[in-house]
Protein backbone atom coordinates (compact mmCIF):
# COMPACT_ATOMS: atom_id res chain seq x y z
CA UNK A 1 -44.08 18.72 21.30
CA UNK A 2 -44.96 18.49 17.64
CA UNK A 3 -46.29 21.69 17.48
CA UNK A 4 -42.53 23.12 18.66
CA UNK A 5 -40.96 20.83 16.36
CA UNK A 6 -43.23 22.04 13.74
CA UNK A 7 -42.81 26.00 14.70
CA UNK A 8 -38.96 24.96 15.18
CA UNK A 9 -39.07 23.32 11.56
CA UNK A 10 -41.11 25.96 10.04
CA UNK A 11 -38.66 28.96 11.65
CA UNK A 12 -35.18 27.15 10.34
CA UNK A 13 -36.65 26.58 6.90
CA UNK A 14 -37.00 30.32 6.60
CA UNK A 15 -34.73 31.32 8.31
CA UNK A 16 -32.21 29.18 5.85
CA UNK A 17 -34.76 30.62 2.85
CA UNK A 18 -33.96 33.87 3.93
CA UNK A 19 -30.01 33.50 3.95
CA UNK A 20 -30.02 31.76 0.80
CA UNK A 21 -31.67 34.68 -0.85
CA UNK A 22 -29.87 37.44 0.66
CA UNK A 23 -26.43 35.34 -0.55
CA UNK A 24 -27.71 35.20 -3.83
CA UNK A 25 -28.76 38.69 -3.94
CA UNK A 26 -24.96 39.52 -2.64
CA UNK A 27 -23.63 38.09 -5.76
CA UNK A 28 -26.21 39.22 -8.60
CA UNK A 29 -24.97 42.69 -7.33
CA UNK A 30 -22.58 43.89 -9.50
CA UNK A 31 -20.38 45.66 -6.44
CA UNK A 32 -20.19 42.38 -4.35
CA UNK A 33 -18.87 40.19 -7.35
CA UNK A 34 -16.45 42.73 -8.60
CA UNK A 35 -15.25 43.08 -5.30
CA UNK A 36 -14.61 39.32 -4.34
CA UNK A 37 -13.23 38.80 -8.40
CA UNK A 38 -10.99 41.49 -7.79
CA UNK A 39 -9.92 40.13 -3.63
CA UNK A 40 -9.55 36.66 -5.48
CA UNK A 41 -7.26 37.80 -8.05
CA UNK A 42 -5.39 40.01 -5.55
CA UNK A 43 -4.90 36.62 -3.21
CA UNK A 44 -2.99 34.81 -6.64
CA UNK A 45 -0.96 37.56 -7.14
CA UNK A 46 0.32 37.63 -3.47
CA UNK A 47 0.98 33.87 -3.89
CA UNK A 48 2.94 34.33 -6.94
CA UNK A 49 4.81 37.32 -5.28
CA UNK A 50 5.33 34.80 -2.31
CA UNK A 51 6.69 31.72 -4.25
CA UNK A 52 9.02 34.21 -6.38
CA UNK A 53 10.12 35.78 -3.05
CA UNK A 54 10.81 32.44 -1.14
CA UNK A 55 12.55 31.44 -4.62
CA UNK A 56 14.94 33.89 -4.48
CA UNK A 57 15.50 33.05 -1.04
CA UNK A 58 16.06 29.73 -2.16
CA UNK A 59 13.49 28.83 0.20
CA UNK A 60 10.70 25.89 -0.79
CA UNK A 61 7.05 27.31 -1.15
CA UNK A 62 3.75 25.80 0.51
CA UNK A 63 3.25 23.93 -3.63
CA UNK A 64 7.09 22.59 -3.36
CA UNK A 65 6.71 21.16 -0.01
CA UNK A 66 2.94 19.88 -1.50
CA UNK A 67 4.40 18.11 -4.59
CA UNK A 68 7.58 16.77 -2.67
CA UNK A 69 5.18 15.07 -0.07
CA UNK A 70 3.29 13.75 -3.54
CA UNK A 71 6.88 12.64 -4.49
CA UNK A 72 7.77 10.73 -1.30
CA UNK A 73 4.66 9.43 -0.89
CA UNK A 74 4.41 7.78 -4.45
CA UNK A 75 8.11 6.48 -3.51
CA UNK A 76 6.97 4.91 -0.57
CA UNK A 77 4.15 2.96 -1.64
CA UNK A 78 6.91 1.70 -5.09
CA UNK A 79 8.92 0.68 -2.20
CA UNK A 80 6.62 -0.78 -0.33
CA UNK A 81 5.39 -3.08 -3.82
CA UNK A 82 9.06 -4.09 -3.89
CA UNK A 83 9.70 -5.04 -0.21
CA UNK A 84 6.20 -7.20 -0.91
CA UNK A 85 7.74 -8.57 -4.35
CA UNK A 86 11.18 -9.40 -2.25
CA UNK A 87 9.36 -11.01 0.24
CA UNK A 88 7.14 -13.28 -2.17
CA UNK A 89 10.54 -14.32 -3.74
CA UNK A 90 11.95 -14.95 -0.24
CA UNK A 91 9.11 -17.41 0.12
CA UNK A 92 9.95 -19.24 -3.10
CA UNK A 93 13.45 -19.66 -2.63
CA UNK A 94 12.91 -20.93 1.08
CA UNK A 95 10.48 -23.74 -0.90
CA UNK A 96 13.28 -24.72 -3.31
CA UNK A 97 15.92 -25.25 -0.66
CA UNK A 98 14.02 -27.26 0.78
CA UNK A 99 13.16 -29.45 -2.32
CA UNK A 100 16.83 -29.24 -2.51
CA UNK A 101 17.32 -31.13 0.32
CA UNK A 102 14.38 -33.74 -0.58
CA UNK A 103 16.35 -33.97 -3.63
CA UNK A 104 19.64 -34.64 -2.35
CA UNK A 105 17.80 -37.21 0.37
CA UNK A 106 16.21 -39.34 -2.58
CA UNK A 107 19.49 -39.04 -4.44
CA UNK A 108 20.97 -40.85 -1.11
CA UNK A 109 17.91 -43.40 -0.99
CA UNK A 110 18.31 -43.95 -4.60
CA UNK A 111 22.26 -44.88 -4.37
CA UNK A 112 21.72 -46.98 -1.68
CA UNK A 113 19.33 -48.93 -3.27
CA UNK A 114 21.84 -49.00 -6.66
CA UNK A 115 24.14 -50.57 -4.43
CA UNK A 116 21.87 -52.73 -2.76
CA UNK A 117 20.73 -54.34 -6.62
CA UNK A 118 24.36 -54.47 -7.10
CA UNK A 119 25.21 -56.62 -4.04
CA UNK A 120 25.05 -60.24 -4.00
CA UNK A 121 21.73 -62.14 -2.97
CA UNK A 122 23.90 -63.92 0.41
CA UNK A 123 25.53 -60.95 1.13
CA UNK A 124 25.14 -59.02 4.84
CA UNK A 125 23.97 -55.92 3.13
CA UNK A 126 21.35 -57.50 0.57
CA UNK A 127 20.11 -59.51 4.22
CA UNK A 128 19.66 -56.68 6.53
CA UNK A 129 17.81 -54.80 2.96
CA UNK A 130 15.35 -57.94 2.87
CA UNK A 131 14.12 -58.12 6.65
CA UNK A 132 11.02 -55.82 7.69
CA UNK A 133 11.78 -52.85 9.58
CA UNK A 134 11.38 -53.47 13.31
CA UNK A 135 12.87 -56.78 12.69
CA UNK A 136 16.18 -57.80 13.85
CA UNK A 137 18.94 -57.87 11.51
CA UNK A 138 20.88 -61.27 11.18
C-alpha cells in the first residue's frame, strides 16, 4: 500500500510539476500574453459598450444593480441599529412608568400618613393606624 501511495504521490507531484511549467512557459511566450492582454482588454471594452448600451436604454447594468444591492444593504443594517436603539428606549420608558406608578403609590402612603400625624391621638383613624396588622380594628 505504501509503495502505491508513494508511486501515486510521486506521479501527482510531477504531474502538477509538469503543468506548472508548461503554464509558465505559456505566459513567458510573448504570443500567449499578447493574446490574453489583448482578449482582456477586448472583454472591458464590451462591458463599457454594454453599460453605455443598457444606458441609453435606460436600462440598469450588472455594476448598478451591484452598487444598489450595496445601497440597500447598508440601509438595512442603519435600520436595523435604529429598530435596536427604539427598542432599548422602549425598555426604558416601560421602567419609568412603572416608577411612575411607585411614585404616585408612595405619594398615596405618604398623604395618608400626613393625615394620620394630623389626626387626633383618640380619634378612630389614629386607632385603627396604631393596632398591628392582622389585628382587629376597634
Amino acid at each position: 500500500m505504501s509503495d502505491d501511495n508513494s508511486l501515486k504521490g510521486r506521479v501527482t507531484r510531477q504531474g502538477e510539476e509538469a503543468i506548472g511549467r508548461f503554464a509558465q512557459e505559456l505566459l513567458e511566450n510573448p504570443v500567449v500574453s499578447g493574446a490574453l492582454s489583448r482578449a482582456f482588454e477586448t472583454r472591458e471594452r464590451a462591458v463599457r459598450a454594454q453599460e453605455a448600451a443598457m444606458g441609453a436604454l435606460n436600462l440598469p447594468s450588472a455594476s448598478d444593480l451591484e452598487r444598489l444591492t450595496r445601497r440597500i444593504r447598508s440601509v438595512s443594517q442603519r435600520l436595523e441599529g435604529i429598530e435596536d436603539a427604539l427598542d432599548r428606549l422602549d425598555e426604558r420608558l416601560g421602567r419609568a412608568a412603572g416608577t411612575e406608578a411607585l411614585e404616585e403609590r408612595l405619594a398615596g402612603i405618604e398623604a395618608t400618613l400626613e393625615r394620620l400625624e394630623k389626626a387626633p391621638a383618640g380619634s378612630p383613624s389614629a386607632t385603627r393606624a396604631q393596632s398591628a396588622p392582622g389585628e382587629p380594628n376597634p
